[in-house]
Protein backbone atom coordinates (compact mmCIF):
# COMPACT_ATOMS: atom_id res chain seq x y z
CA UNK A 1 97.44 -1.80 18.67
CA UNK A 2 97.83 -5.26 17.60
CA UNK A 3 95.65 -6.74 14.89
CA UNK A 4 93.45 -9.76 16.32
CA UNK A 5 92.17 -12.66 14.73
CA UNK A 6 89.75 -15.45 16.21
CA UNK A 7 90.09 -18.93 15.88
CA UNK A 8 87.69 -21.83 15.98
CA UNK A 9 88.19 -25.03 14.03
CA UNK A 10 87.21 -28.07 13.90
CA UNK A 11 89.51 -29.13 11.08
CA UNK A 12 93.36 -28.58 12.59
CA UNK A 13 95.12 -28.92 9.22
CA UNK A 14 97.24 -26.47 8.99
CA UNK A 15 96.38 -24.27 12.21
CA UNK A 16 99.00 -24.32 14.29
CA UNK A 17 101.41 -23.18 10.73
CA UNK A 18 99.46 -20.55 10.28
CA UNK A 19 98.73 -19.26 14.02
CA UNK A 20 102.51 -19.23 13.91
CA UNK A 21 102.39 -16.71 10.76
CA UNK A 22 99.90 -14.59 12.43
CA UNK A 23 101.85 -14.34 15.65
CA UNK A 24 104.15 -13.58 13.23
CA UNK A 25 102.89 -10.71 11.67
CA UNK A 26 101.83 -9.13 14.85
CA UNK A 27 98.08 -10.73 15.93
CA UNK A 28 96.79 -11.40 18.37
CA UNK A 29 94.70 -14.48 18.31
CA UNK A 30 91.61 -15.29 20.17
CA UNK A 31 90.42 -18.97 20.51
CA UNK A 32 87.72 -20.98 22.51
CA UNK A 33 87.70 -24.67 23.60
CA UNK A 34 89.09 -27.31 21.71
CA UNK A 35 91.09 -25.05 19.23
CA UNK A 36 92.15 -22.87 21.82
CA UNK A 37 93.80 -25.90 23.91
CA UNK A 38 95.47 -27.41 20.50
CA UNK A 39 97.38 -24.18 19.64
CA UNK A 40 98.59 -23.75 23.34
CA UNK A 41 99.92 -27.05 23.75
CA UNK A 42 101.91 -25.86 20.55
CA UNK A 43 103.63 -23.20 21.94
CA UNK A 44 101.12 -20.24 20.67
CA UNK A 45 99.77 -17.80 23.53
CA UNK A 46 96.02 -17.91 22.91
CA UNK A 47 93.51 -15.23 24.54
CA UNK A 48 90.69 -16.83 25.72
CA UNK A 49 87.36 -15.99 24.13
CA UNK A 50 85.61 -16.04 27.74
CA UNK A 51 88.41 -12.97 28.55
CA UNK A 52 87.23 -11.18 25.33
CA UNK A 53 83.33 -11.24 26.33
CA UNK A 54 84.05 -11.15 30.12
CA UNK A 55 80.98 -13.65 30.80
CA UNK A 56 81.72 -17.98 30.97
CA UNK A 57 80.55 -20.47 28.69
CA UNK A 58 77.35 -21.76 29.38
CA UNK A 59 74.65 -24.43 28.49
CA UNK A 60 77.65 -27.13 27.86
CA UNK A 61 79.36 -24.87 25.72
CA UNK A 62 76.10 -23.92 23.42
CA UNK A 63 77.39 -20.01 23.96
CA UNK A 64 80.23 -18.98 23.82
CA UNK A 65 80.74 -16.43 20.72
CA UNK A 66 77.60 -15.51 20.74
CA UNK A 67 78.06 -11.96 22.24
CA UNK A 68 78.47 -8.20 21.30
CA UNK A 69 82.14 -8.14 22.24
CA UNK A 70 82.43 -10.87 19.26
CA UNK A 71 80.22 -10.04 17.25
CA UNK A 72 80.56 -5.88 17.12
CA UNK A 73 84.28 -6.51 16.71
CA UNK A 74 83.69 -8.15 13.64
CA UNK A 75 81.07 -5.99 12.10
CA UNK A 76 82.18 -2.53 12.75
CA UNK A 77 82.79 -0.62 9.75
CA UNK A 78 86.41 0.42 10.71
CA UNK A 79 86.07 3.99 9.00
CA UNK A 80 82.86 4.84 10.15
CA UNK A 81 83.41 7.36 13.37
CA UNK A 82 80.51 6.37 14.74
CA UNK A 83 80.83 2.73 15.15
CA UNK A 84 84.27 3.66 15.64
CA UNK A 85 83.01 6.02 19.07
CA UNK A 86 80.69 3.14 20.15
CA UNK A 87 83.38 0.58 20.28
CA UNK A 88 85.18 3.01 22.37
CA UNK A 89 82.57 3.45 24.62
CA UNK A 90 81.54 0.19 25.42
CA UNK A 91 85.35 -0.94 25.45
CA UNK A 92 85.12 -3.80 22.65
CA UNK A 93 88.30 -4.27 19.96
CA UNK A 94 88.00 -4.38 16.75
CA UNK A 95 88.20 -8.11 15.28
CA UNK A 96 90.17 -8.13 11.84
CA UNK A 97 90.04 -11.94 10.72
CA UNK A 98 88.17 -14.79 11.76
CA UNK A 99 89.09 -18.28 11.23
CA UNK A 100 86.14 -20.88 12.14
CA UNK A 101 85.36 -23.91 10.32
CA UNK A 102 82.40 -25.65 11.33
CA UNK A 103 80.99 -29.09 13.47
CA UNK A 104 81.15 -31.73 11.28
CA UNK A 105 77.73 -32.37 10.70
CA UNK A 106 78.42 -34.37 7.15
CA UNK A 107 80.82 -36.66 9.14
CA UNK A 108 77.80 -37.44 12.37
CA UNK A 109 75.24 -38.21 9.26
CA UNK A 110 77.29 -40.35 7.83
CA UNK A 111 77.77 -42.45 10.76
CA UNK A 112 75.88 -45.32 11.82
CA UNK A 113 73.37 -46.04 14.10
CA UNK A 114 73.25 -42.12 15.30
CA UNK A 115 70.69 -40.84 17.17
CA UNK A 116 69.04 -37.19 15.99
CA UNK A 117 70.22 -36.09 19.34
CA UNK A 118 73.89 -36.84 18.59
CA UNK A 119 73.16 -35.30 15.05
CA UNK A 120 71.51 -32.11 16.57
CA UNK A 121 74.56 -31.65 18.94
CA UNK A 122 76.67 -31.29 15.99
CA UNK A 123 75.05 -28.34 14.32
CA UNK A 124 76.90 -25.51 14.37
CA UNK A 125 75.32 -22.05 15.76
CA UNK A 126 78.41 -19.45 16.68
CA UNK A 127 80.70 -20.40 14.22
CA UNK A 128 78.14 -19.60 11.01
CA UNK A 129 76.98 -16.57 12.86
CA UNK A 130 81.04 -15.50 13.14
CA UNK A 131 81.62 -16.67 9.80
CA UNK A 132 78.51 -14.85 8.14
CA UNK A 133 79.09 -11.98 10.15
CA UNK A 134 82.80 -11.98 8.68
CA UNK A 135 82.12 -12.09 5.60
CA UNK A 136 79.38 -9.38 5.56
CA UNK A 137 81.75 -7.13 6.68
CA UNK A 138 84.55 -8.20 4.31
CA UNK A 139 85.63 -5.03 3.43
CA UNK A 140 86.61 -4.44 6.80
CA UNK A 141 87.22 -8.17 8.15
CA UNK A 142 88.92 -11.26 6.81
CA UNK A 143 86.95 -14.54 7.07
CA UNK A 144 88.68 -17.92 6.30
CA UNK A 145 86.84 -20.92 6.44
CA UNK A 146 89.26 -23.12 4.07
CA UNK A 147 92.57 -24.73 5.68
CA UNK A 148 93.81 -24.31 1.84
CA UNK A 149 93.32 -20.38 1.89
CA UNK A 150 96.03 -20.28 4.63
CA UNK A 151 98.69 -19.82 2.59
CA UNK A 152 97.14 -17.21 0.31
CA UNK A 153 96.40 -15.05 3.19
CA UNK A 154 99.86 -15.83 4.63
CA UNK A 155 101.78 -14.61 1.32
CA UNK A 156 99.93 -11.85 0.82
CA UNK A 157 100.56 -10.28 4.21
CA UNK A 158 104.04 -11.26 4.31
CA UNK A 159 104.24 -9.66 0.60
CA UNK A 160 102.24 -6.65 0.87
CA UNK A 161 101.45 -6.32 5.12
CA UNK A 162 97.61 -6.47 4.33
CA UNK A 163 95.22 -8.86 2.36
CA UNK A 164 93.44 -7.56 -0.64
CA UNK A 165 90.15 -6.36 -0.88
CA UNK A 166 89.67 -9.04 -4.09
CA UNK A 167 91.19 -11.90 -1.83
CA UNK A 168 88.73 -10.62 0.94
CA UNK A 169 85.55 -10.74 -1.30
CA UNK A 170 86.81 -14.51 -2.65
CA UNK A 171 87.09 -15.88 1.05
CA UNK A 172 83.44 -14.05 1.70
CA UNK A 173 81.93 -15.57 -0.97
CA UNK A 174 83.34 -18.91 0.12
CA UNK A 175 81.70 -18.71 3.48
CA UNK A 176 78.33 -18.31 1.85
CA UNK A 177 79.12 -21.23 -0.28
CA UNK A 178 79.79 -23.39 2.56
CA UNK A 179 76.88 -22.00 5.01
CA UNK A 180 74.31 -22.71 2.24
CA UNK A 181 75.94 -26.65 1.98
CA UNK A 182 75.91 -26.93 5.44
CA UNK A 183 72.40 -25.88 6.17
CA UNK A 184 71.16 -28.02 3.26
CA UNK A 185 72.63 -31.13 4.69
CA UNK A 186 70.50 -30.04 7.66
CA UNK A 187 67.42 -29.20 6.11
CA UNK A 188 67.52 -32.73 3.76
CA UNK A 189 68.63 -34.34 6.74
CA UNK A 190 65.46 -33.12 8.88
CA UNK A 191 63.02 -33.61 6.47
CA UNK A 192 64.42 -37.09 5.87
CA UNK A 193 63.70 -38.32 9.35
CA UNK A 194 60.31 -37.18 9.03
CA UNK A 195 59.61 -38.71 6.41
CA UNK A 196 58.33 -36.13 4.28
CA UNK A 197 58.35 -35.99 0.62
CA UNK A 198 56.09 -33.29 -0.26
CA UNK A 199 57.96 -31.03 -2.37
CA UNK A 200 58.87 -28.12 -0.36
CA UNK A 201 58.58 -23.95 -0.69
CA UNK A 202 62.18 -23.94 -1.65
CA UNK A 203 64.46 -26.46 -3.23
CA UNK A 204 68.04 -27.46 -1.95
CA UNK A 205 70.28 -30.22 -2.35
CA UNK A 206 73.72 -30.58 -0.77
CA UNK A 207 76.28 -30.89 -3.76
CA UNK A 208 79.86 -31.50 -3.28
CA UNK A 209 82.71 -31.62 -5.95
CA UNK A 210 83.29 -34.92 -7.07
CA UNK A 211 85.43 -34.54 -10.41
CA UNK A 212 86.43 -31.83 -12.51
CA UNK A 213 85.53 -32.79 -16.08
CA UNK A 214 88.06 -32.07 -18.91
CA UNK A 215 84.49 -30.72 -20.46
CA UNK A 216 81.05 -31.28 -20.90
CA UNK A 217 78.58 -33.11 -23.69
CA UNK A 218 81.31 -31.38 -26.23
CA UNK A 219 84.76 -29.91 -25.92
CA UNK A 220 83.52 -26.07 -25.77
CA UNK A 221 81.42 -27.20 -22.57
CA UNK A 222 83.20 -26.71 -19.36
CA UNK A 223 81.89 -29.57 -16.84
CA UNK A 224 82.19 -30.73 -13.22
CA UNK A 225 80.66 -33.84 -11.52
CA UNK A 226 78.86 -33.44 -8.52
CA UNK A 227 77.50 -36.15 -6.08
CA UNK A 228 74.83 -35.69 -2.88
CA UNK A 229 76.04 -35.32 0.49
CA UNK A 230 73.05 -37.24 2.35
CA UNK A 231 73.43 -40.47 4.08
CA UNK A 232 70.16 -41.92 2.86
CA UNK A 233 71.35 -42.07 -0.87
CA UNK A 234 71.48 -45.30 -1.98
CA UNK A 235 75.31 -46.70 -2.71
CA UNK A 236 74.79 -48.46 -6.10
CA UNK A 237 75.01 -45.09 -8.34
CA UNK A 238 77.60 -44.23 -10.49
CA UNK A 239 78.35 -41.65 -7.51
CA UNK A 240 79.96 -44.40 -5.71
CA UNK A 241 81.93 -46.90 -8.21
CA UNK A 242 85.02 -47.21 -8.05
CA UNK A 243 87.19 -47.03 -11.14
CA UNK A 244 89.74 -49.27 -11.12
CA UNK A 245 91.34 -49.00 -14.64
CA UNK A 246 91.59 -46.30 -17.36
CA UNK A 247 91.52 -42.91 -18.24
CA UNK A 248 88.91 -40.67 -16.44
CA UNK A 249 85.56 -40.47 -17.28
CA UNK A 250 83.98 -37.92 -19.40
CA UNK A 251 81.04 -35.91 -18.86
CA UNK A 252 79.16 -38.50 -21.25
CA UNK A 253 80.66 -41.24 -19.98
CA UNK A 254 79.33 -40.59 -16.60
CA UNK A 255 75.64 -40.27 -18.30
CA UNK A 256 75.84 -43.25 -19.88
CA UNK A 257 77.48 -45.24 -16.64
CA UNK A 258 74.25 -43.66 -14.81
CA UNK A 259 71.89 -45.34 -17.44
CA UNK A 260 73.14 -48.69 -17.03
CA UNK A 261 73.52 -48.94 -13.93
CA UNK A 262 69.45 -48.09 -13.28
CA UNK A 263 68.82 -50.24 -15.91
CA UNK A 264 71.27 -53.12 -14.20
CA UNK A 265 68.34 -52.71 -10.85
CA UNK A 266 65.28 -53.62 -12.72
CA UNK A 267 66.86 -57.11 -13.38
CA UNK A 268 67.32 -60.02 -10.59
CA UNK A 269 69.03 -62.98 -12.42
CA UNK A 270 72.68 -62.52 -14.06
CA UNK A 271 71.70 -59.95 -16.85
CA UNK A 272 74.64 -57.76 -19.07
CA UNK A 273 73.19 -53.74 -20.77
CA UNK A 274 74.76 -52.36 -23.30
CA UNK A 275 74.45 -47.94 -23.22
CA UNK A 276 74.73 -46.45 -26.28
CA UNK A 277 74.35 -42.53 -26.11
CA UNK A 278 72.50 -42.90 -22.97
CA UNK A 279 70.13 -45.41 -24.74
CA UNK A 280 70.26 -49.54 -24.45
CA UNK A 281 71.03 -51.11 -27.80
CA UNK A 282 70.81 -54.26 -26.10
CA UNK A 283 69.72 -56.00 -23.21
CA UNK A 284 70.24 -60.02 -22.17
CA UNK A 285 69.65 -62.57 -19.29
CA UNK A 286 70.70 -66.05 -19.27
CA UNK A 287 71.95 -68.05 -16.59
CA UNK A 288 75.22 -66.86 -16.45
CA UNK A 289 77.41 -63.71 -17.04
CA UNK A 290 78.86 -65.36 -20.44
CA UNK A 291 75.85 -66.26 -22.09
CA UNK A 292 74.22 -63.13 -21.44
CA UNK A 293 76.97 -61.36 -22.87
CA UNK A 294 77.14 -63.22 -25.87
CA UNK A 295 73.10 -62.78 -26.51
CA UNK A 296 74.21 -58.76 -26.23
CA UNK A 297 76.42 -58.62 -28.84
CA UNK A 298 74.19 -60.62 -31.10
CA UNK A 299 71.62 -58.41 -30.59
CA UNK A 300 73.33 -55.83 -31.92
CA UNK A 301 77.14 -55.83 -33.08
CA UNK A 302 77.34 -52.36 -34.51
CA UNK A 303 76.09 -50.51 -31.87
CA UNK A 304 78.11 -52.13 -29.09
CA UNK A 305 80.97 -50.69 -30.33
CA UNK A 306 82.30 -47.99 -28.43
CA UNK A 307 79.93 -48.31 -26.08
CA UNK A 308 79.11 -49.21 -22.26
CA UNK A 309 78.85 -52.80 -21.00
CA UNK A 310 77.52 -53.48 -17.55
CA UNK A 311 76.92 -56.93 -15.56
CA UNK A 312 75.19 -57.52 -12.20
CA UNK A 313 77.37 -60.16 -11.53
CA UNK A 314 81.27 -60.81 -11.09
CA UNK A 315 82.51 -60.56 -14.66
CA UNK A 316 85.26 -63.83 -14.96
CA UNK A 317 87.82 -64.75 -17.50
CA UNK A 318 86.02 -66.14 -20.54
CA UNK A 319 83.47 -62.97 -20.45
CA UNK A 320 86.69 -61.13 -20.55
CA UNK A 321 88.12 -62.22 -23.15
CA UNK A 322 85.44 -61.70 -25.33
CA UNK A 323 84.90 -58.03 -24.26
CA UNK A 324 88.61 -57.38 -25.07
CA UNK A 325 87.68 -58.22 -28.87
CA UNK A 326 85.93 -55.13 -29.92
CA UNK A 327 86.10 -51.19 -28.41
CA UNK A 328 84.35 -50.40 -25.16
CA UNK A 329 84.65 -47.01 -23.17
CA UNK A 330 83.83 -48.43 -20.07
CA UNK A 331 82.86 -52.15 -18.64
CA UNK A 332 80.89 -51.90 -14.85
CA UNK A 333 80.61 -54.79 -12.70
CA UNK A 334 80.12 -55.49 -9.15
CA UNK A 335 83.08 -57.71 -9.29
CA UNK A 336 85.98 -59.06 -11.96
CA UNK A 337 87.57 -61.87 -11.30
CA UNK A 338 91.70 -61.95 -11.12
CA UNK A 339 92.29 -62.69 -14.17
CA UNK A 340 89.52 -60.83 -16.09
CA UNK A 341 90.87 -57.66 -14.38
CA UNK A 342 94.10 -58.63 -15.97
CA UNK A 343 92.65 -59.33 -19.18
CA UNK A 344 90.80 -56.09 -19.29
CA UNK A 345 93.81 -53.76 -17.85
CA UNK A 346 95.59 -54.90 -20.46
CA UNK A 347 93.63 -52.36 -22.80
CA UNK A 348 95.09 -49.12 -22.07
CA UNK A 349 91.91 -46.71 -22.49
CA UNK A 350 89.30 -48.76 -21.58
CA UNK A 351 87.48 -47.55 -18.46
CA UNK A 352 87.01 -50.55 -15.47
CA UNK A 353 84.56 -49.46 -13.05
CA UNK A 354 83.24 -51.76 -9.56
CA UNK A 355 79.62 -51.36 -8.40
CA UNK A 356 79.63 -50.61 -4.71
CA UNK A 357 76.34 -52.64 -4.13
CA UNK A 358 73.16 -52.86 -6.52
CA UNK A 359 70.51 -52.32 -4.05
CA UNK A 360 66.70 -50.85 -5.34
CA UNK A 361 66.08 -48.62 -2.75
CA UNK A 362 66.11 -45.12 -3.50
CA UNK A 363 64.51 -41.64 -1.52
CA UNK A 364 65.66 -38.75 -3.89
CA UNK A 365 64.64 -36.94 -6.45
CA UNK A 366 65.34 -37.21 -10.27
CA UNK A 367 66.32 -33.46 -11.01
CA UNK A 368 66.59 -31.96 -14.86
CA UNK A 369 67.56 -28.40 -15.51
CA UNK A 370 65.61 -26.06 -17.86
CA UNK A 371 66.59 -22.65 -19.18
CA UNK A 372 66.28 -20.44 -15.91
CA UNK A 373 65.09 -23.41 -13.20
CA UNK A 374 64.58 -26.91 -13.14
CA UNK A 375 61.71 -29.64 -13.04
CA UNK A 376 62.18 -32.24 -9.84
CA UNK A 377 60.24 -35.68 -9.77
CA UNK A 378 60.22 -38.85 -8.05
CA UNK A 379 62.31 -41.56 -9.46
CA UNK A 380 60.31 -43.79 -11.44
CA UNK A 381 60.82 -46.82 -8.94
CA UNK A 382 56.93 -48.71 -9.71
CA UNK A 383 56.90 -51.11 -12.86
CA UNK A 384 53.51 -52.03 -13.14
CA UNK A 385 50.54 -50.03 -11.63
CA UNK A 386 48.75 -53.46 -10.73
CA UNK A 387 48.24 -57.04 -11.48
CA UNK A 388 48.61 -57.14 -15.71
CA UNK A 389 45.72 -57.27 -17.25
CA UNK A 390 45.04 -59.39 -20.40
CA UNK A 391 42.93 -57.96 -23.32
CA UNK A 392 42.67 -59.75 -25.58
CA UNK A 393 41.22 -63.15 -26.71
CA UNK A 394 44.21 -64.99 -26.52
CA UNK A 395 46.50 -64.87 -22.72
CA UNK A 396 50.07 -64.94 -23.09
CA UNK A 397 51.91 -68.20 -22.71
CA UNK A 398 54.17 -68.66 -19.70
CA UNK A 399 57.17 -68.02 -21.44
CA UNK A 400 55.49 -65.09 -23.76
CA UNK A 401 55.13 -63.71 -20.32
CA UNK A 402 58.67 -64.36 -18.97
CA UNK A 403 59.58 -62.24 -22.25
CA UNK A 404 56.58 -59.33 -21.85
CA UNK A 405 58.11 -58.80 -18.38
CA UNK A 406 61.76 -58.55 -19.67
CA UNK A 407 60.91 -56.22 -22.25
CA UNK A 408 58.89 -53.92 -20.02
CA UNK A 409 62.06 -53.49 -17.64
CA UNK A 410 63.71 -52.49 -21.09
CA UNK A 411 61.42 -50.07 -22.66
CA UNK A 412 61.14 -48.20 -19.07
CA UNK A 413 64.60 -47.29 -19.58
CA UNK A 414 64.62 -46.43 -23.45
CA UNK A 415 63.83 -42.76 -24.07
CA UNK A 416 60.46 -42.30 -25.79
CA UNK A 417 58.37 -42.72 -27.61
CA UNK A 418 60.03 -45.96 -27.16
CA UNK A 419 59.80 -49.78 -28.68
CA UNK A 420 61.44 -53.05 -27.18
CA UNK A 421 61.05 -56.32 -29.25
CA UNK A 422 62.55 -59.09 -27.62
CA UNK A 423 62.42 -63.08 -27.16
CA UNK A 424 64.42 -65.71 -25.05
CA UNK A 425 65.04 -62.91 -22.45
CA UNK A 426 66.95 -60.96 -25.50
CA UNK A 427 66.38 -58.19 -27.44
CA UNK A 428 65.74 -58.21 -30.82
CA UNK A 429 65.03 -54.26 -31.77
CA UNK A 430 64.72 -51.89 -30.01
CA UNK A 431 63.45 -48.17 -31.31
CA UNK A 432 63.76 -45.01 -29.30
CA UNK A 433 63.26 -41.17 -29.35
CA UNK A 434 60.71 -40.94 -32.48
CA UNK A 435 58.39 -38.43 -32.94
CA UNK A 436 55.63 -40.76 -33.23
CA UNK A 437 54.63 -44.24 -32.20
CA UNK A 438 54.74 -46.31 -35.40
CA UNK A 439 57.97 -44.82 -36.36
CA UNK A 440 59.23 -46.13 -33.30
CA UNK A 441 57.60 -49.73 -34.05
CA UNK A 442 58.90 -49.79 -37.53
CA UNK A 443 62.49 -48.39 -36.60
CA UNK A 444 62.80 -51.53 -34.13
CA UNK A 445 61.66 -54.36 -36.38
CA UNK A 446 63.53 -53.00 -38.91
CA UNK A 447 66.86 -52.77 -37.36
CA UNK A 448 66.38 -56.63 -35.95
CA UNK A 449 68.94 -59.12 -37.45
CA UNK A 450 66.40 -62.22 -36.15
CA UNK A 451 63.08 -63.31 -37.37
CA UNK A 452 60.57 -62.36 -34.89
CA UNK A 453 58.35 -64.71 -35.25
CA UNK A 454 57.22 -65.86 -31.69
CA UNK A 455 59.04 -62.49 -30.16
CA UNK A 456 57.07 -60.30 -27.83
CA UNK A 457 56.88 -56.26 -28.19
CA UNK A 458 56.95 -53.56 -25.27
CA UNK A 459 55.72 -49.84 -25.41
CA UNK A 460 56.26 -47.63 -22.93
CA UNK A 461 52.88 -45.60 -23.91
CA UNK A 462 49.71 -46.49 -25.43
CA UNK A 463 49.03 -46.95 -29.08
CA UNK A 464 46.90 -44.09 -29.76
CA UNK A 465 45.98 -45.83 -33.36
CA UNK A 466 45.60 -50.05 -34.22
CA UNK A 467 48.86 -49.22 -36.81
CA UNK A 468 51.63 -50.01 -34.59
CA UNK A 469 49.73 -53.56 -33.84
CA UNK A 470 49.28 -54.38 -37.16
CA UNK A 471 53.11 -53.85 -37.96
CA UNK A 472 54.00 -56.09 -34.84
CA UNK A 473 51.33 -58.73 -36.50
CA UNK A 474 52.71 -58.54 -40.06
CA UNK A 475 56.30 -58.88 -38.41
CA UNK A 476 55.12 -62.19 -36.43
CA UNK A 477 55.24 -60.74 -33.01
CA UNK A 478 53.06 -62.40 -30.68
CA UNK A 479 52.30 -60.78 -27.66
CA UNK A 480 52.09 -57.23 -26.74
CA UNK A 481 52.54 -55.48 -23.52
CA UNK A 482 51.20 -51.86 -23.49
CA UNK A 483 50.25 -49.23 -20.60
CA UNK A 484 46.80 -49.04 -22.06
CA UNK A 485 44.35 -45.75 -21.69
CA UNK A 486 43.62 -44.53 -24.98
CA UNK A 487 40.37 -44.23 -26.36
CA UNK A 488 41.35 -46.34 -29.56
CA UNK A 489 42.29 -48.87 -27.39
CA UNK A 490 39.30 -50.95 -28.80
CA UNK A 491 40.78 -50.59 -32.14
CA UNK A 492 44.15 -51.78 -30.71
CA UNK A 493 42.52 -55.12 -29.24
CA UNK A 494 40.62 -55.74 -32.25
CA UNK A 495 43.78 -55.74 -34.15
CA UNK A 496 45.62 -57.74 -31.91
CA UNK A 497 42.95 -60.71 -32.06
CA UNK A 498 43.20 -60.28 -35.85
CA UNK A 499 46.76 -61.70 -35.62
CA UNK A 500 46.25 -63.86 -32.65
CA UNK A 501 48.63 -61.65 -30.45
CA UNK A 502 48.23 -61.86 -26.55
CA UNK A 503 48.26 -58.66 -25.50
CA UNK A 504 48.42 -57.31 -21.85
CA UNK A 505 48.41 -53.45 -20.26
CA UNK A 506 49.72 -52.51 -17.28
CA UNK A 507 48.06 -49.76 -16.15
CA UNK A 508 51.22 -47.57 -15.75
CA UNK A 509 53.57 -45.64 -18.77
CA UNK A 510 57.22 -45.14 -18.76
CA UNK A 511 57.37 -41.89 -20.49
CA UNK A 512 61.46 -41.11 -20.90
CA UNK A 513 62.66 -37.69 -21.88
């Protein structure tokens, strides 16, 4: 008796080759619909599926596979007697491979203006319940659900007449691999259109190879980069740039890309962020692309180097040219000019990377993994909780304001217990990841290269003592915006009319970790 093998694709590549080989190598292959009408128009003799089960498609094609004759062929145990006898009995063959790949429900999502009736046609039923089936029974029956596993199948029967039982487990755990995708594209997809965000029972998210890394945060870390297969994902992530120059990016690299980029959305006029270890060391806005470049590297020089520059505007020529003059792993931009993309192609190593868009809108999750599971929160999308609310005796001028504001979309983005001083749209110092508040303060007035007389100071928590005021006063800062909420905050006011500071809370921290 010939061997038998059923196929059902929906991606050809590669099919009709490897029908060929099974022919071939003495199967005979059963096929339904679409796949079973490709592979006789090329010359292979196809048995049809509804000749197998002895009973029509119905419901528009809805069944087809969906009965005993499929399904016991592909689960008997082929050495058990007894499933053997009952086979027999009921007159079903055995079913030794099954080749099914599924609707292309990723593709329908994707497109636009579809209907969750078009979407709903397009998930798959018989082929996961062939496919699972398959590879349940692997010891017994081949499942392939990968046009690139053809050929391994292929060479090992022509080599050794069978397919070994390690191959067999490798293609069965590759069906559960793609099953789980699949039905978490459908399950993120679902729960999207209802609009519901509670966080569910179980947690899955649709993850599809984007990059293998040469390694992770250090050389003994292997690494991959993975991006989210759901249409409602907003485009301007690091996901979706496209690199246009230099060597590929690193494991940090893409960290640090993904930093500046968020930081890029909190900002409306032409504004240029600087990532150092996925930290700002400097932020600017001016009126154009140049100047706020140039305000960045006086900020801060040293840190700069080697680092990540991004613009949310078209970087041109001039701005260029001055980037080429020091080291930078990677400049980001929604657009370069002609001749700035010249200019910065011209360094060999240095990474060129184009924004797709840099819209705010944005319905997943922020995910971070823990020994054993993970934690899953909403992005931090809100900047203030309400209207501001001044403290103290003194309001903040209009500009003071202008600067509070800037510095706020800063220190949101600084990991804490974080510090932003800044003035003229510019910062001045910024201070990140201490242990405790005033180290923070001190660490970014000390590391300023300006006077700060006049500047303005962000935290992205409360000042649980009047200290960290009282450094800001003694440095010449003038106004202070704060979350607010202690129960020193009193003592915090009180300090802040000392030195005539305007201070301001907003109701809302920006905790960082």
């Amino acid at each position: 008796m010939n061997k038998r093998a059923i196929i059902s694709v929906y991606n050809k590549n590669g099919i009709v080759e490897f029908a060929k080989k099974l022919k071939e190598f003495g199967y005979d292959i059963i096929s339904t619909g679409g796949t079973m009408k490709y592979l006789t128009e090329n010359g292979i003799e196809v048995i049809n599926v509804s000749d197998v089960t002895r009973f029509p498609e119905i419901l528009d094609g809805r069944v087809k596979t969906l009965h005993p004759n499929i399904h016991a062929g592909i689960l008997a145990i082929k050495d058990n007697e007894e499933h053997l006898e009952t086979l027999k009995a009921l007159d079903i063959l055995p079913i030794d491979m099954v080749v099914v790949n599924l609707y292309p429900f990723k593709e329908t999502i994707f497109k636009k203006n579809i209907t969750l009736e078009e979407v709903i046609e397009n998930i798959d039923i018989g082929g996961p319940t062939m496919i699972r089936a398959a590879a349940k029974n692997f010891k017994y029956t081949t499942v392939i659900v990968d046009p690139e596993d053809y050929d391994i199948v292929a060479m090992e029967i022509e080599k050794n007449g069978y397919i070994s039982l390690e191959t067999r487990f490798y293609l069965a755990t590759k069906v559960f691999e793609y099953t789980s995708y699949y039905d978490s594209m459908i399950f993120n997809y679902f729960k999207h259109v209802r609009k519901d965000q509670t966080f569910s029972k179980h947690f899955t998210v649709p993850l599809e190879l984007l990059q293998s890394l040469r390694y992770g945060e250090n050389p003994h870390q292997k690494a991959s980069f993975y991006k989210v297969s759901l249409p409602f994902i907003e485009t301007s992530n690091i996901v979706n740039c496209i690199q246009l120059h230099g060597k590929e990016l690193s494991y940090n690299n893409i960290l640090d890309s993904d930093s500046a980029i968020e930081l890029l959305k909190e900002f409306d006029e032409p504004t240029c962020v600087a990532i150092k270890h996925n930290n700002p060391c400097a932020v600017a806005s001016a009126e154009n692309i140049f100047d706020a470049y140039k305000k960045v590297y006086e900020s801060d020089p040293v840190s700069i180097f080697g680092g990540i520059v991004a613009f949310n505007r078209k970087v041109d020529k001039d701005t260029a040219e001055q980037l080429k003059k020091i080291f930078l792993e990677i400049v980001i931009a929604p657009e370069f000019d002609e001749d700035a993309l010249s200019i910065l192609c011209s360094k060999k190593d240095l990474r060129v990377l184009k924004l797709a868009s840099l819209e705010k809108t944005d319905t997943f999750y922020d995910i971070k993994s823990v020994n054993g599971g993970a934690l899953v929160q909403e992005k931090d999308r809100m900047l203030f909780a309400d209207q501001l609310q001044v403290v103290t005796e003194r309001k903040p001028s209009e500009k003071e304001l202008e600067d509070l504001i800037f510095a706020w979309k800063v220190v949101k983005h600084v990991k804490s217990n974080a510090i932003v001083v800044a003035k003229d749209k510019m910062t001045l110092g910024i201070g990140m990841g201490q242990t405790n508040r005033i180290w923070a303060v001190e660490h970014a007035i000390s590391r300023s290269r300006f006077d700060l007389k006049g500047a303005v100071l962000a935290s992205d928590a409360f000042f649980p003592f009047s200290d960290s005021v009282e450094a800001a006063g003694k440095a010449g800062i003038s106004a202070i915006i704060q979350p607010g909420g202690s129960i020193r905050d009193k003592d915090s006011i009180e300090m802040a009319n000392k030195f005539n500071i305007a201070m301001v809370f907003t109701g809302i921290r920006h905790f960082r970790h």
